[in-house]
Each structure stands twice: as structure tokens, then as C-alpha cells.
C-alpha atoms as a PDB file:
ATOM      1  CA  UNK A   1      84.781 104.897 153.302  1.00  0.00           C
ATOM      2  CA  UNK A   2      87.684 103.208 152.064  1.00  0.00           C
ATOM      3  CA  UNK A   3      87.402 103.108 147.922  1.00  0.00           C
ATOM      4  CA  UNK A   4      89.484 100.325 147.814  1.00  0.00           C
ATOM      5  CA  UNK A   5      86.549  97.798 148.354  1.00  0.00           C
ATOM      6  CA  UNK A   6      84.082  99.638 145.860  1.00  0.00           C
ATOM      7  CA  UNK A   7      83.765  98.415 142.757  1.00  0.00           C
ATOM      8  CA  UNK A   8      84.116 100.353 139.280  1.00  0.00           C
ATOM      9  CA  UNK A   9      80.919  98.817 137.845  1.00  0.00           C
ATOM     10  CA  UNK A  10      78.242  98.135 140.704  1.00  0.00           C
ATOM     11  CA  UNK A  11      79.545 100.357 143.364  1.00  0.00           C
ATOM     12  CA  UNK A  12      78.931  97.640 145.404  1.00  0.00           C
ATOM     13  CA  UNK A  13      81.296  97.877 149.132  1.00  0.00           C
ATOM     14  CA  UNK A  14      83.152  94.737 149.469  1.00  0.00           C
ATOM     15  CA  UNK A  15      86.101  93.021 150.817  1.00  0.00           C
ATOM     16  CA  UNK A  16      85.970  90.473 148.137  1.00  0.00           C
ATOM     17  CA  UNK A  17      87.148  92.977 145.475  1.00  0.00           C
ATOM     18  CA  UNK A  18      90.496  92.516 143.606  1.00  0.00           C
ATOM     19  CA  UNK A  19      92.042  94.867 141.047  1.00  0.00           C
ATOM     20  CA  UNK A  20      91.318  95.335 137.904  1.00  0.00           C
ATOM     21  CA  UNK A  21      95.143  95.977 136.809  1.00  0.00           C
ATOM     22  CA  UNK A  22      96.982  93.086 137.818  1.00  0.00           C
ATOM     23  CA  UNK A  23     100.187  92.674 136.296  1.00  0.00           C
ATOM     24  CA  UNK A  24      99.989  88.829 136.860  1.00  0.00           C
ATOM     25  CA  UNK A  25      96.728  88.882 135.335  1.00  0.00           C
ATOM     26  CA  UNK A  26      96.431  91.360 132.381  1.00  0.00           C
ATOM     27  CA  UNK A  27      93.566  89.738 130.938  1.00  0.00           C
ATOM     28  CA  UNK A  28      91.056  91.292 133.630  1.00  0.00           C
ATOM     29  CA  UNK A  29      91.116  94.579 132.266  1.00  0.00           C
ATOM     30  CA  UNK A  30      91.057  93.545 128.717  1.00  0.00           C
ATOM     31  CA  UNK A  31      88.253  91.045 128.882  1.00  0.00           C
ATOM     32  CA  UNK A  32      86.437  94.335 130.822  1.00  0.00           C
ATOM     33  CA  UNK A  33      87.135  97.138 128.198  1.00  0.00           C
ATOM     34  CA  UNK A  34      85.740  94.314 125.852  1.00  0.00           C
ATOM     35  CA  UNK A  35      83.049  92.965 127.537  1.00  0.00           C
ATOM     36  CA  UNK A  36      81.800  96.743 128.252  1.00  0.00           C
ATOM     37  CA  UNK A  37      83.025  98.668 125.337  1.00  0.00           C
ATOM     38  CA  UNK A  38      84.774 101.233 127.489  1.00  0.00           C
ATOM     39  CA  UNK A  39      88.421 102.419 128.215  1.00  0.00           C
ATOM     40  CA  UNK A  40      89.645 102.203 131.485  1.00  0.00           C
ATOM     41  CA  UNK A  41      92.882 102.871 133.166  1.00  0.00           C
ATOM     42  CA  UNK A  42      94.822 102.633 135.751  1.00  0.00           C
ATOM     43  CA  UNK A  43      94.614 106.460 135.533  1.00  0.00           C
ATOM     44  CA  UNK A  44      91.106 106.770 135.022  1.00  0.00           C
ATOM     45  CA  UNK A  45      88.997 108.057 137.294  1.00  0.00           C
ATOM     46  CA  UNK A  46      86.600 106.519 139.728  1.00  0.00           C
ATOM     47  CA  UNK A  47      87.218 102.846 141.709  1.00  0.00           C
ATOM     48  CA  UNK A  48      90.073 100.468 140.495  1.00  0.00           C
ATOM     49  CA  UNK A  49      88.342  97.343 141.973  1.00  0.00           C
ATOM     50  CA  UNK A  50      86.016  94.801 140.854  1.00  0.00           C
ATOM     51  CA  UNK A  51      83.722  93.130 143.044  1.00  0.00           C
ATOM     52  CA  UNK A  52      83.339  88.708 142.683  1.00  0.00           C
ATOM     53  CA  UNK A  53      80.388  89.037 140.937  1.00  0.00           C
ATOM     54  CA  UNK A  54      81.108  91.722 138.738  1.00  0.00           C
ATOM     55  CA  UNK A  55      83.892  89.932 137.671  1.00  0.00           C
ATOM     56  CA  UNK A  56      82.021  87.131 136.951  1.00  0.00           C
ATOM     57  CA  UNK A  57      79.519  88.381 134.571  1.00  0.00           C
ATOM     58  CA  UNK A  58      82.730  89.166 132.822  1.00  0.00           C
ATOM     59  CA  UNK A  59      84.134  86.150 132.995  1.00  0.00           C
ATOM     60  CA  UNK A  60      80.864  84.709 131.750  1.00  0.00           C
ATOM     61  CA  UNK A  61      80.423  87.277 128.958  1.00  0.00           C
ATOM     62  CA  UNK A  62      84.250  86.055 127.703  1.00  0.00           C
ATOM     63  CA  UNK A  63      83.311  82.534 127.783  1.00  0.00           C
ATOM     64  CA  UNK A  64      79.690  83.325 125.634  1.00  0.00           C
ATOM     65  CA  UNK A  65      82.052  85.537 123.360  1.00  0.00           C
ATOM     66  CA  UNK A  66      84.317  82.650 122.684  1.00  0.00           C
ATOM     67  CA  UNK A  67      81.628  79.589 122.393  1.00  0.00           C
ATOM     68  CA  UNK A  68      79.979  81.924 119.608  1.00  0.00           C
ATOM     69  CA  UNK A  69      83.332  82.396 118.037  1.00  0.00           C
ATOM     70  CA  UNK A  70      83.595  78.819 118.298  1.00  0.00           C
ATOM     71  CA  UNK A  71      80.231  78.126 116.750  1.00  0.00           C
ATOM     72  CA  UNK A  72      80.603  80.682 114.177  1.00  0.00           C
ATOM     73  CA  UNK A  73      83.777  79.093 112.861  1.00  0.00           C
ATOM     74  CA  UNK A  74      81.858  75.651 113.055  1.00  0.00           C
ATOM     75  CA  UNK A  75      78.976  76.911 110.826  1.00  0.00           C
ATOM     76  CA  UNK A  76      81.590  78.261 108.183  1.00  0.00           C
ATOM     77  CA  UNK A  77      83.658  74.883 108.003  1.00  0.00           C
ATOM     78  CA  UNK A  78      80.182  72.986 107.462  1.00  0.00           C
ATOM     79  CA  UNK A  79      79.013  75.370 104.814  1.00  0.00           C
ATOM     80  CA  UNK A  80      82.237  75.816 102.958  1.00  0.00           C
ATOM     81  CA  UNK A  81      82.351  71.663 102.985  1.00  0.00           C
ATOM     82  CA  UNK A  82      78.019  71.490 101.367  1.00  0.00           C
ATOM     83  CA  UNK A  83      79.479  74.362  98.567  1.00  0.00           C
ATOM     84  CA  UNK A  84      82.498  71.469  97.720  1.00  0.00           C
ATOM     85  CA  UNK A  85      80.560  68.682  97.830  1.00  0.00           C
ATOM     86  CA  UNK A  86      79.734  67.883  94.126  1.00  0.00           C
ATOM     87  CA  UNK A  87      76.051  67.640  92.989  1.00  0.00           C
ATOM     88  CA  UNK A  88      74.647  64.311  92.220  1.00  0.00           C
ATOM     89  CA  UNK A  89      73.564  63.676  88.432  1.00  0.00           C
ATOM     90  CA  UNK A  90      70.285  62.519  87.084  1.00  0.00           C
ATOM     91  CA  UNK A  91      71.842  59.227  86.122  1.00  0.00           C
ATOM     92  CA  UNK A  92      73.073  58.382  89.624  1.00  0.00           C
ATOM     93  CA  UNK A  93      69.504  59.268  91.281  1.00  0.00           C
ATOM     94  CA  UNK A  94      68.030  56.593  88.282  1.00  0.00           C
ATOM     95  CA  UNK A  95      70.398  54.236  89.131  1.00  0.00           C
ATOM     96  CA  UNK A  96      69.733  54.319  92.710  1.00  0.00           C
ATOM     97  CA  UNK A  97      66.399  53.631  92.314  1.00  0.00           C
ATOM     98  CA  UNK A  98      66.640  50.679  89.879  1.00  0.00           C
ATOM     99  CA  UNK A  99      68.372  49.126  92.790  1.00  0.00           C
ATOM    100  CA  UNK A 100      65.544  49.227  95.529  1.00  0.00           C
ATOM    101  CA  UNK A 101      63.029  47.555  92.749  1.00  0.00           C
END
């Protein structure tokens, strides 16, 4: 069996596998060691492939990563802006409702 179509993380046997060490695409095996809180190589041992769907459950897993960074950031903007608004006085809430009478 050839190990060039089995992939590092499923062991599945496929033609569709790629590298994971690309040097036109770098991001691969960082988004991996990320995504699975390992360290991998191109020394390592075991398979240097990753199967299409392997890779995208990765791919996947970097897009949820960054839409919560995202949304994280978004949450901090909107309470940084509530802690800067200024409180409204007593007076103002009075006056308010003068008005509606």
C-alpha cells in the first residue's frame, strides 16, 4: 500500500489527498497543529497527507475559530461603549416625563 494516499488523521486510503507541507500553502499545517493541538512535521512520523475531508473539518474549525474571534471582539467594543456612555440624572428622567403629560 502506497502511504502516499493515507491520511495522517483518519487513515483513510485516498487519491484525493494532498500534503500537508506545501510550500505554496503554509497555512495547512499551521491551521492543523492549531486546530488539533499537536506538532507535526515534515519529519514526523506516520502519513504526510491529508485526505478532502479531513482537511475540511480543518478548514471549518479555522473559520469557527475566527467568527468567535470576530464575535468576541464585537462583544468587547459594545461593552466598552455601555461603560462610556454617561448615566442619565434624576432631573432628565422628570423632565422626560413632564413632556408625555
Amino acid at each position: 500500500m502506497d502511504t502516499d494516499f493515507i491520511c495522517r488523521f483518519c487513515l483513510s486510503f485516498t487519491q484525493l489527498s494532498f500534503p500537508i507541507f506545501l510550500e505554496s500553502d503554509p497555512d495547512t499545517a499551521r491551521d492543523i497543529m492549531n486546530c488539533l493541538q499537536i506538532k507535526i512535521t515534515k519529519d514526523s512520523i506516520g502519513p504526510i497527507f491529508i485526505c478532502n475531508n479531513c482537511y475540511d473539518q480543518v478548514h471549518n474549525w479555522v473559520m469557527f475559530k475566527k467568527n468567535s474571534d470576530e464575535v468576541l471582539q464585537n462583544i468587547h467594543t459594545i461593552i466598552n461603549s455601555v461603560k462610556k456612555k454617561p448615566v442619565s440624572t434624576t432631573n432628565e428622567v422628570i423632565d422626560l416625563l413632564d413632556e408625555e403629560d
